[in-house]
Protein backbone atom coordinates (compact mmCIF):
# COMPACT_ATOMS: atom_id res chain seq x y z
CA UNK A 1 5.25 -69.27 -1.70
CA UNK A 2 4.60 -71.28 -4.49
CA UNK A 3 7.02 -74.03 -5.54
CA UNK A 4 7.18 -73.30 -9.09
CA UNK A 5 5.24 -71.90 -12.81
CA UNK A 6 1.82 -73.02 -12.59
CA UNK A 7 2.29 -73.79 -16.22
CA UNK A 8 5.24 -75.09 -18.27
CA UNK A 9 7.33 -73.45 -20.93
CA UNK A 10 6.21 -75.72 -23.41
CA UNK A 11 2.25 -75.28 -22.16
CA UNK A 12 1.47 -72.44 -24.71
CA UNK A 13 -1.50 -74.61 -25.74
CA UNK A 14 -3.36 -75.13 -22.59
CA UNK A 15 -4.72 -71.09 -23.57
CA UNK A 16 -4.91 -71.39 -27.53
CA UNK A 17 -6.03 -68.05 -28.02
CA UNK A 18 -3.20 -66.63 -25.83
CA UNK A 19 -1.11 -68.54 -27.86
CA UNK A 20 -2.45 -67.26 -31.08
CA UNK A 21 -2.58 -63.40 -30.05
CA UNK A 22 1.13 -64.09 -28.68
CA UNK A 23 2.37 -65.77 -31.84
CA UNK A 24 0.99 -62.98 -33.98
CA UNK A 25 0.73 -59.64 -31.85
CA UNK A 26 3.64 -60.90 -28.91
CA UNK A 27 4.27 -56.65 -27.96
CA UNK A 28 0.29 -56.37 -27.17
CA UNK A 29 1.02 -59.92 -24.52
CA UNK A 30 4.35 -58.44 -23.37
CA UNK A 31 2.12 -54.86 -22.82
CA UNK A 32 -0.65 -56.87 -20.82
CA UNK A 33 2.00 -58.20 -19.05
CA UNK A 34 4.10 -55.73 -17.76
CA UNK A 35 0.84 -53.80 -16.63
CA UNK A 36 -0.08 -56.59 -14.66
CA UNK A 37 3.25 -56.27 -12.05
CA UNK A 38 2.94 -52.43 -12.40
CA UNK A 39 4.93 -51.95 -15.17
CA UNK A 40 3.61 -48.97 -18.48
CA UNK A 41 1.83 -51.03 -21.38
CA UNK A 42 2.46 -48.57 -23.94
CA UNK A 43 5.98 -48.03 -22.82
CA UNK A 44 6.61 -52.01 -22.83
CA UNK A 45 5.14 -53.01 -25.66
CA UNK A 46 6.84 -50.20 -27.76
CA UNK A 47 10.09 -51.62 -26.17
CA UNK A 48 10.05 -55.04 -27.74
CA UNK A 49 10.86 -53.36 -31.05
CA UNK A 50 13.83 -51.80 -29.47
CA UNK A 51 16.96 -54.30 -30.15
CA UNK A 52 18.56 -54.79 -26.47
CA UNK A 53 16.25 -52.49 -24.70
CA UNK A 54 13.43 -54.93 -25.21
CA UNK A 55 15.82 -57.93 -23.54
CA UNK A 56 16.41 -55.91 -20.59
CA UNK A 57 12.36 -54.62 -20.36
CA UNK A 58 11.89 -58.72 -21.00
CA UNK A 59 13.81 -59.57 -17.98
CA UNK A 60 12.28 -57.43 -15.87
CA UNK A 61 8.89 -58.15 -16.30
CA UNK A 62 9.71 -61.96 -15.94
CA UNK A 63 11.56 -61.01 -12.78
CA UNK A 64 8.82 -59.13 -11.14
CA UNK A 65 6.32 -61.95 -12.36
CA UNK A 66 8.54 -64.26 -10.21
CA UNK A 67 8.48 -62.36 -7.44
CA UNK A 68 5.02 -61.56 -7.04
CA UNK A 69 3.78 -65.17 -7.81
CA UNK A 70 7.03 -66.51 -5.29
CA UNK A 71 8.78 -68.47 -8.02
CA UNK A 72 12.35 -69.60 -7.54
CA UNK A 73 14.74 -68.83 -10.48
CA UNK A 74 17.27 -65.90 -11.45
CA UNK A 75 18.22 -63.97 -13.83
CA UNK A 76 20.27 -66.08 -15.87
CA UNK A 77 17.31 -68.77 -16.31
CA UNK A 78 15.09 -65.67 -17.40
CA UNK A 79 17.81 -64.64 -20.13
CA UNK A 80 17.64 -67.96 -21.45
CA UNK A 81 14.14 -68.53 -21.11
CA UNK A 82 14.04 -65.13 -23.33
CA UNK A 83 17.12 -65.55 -25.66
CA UNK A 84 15.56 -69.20 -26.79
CA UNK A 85 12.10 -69.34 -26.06
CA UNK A 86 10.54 -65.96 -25.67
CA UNK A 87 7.18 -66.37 -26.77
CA UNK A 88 6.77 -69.31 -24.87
CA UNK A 89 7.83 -67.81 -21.84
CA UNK A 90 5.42 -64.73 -22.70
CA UNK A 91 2.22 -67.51 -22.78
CA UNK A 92 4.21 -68.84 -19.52
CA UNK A 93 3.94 -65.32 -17.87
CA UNK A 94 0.61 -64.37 -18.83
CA UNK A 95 -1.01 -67.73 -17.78
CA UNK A 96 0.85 -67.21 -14.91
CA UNK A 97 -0.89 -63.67 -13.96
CA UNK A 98 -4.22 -65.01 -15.18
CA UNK A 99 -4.38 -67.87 -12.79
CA UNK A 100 -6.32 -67.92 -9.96
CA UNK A 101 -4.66 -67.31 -6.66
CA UNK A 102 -4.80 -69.67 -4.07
CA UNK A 103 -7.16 -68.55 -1.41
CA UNK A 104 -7.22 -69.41 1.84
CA UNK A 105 -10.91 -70.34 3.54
CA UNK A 106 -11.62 -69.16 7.42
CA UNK A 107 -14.21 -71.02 9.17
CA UNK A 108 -15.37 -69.76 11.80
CA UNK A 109 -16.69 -72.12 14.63
């Protein structure tokens, strides 16, 4: 398990484009990332324009991008994260997904 986001909330810039295609297009990011943990693209990104519905389809993309990558947090950090800062913590997710995973090497004697 991983101690933490591999990038910050406030490290939209280390992927400029992602940050550009976010600021401008943020349902297409929010799509890409809901597919990613197994969640509908179409059916995601068409929620964002959906007052309340998009907070809850928000929340639990973030969640499951938690839980896959074994980040400690909760809901209530997510809502925030969301309510304040939501296209920084779409960058956050997606650079999250797009990083490599760690691998582990077997050597063989």
């Amino acid at each position: 398990m991983s101690g933490g986001w591999k990038h910050g909330l406030c490290g939209c810039f280390d992927n400029v484009g992602l940050c550009v295609i976010t600021y401008f297009v943020p349902c297409y990011t929010f799509g890409k990332n809901a597919e990613a943990v197994g969640d509908s693209c179409c059916l995601c990104g068409l929620l964002y324009f959906v007052p309340l519905a998009n907070i809850a389809a928000l929340l639990s993309v973030r969640g499951k991008v938690r839980e896959t990558s074994g980040i400690p947090g909760g809901c209530c950090e997510d809502l925030l994260m969301i309510l304040f800062c939501h296209l920084c913590a779409l960058v956050q997710e997606a650079q999250e997904i797009q990083a490599p995973s760690e691998t582990i090497t077997i050597i063989r004697h």
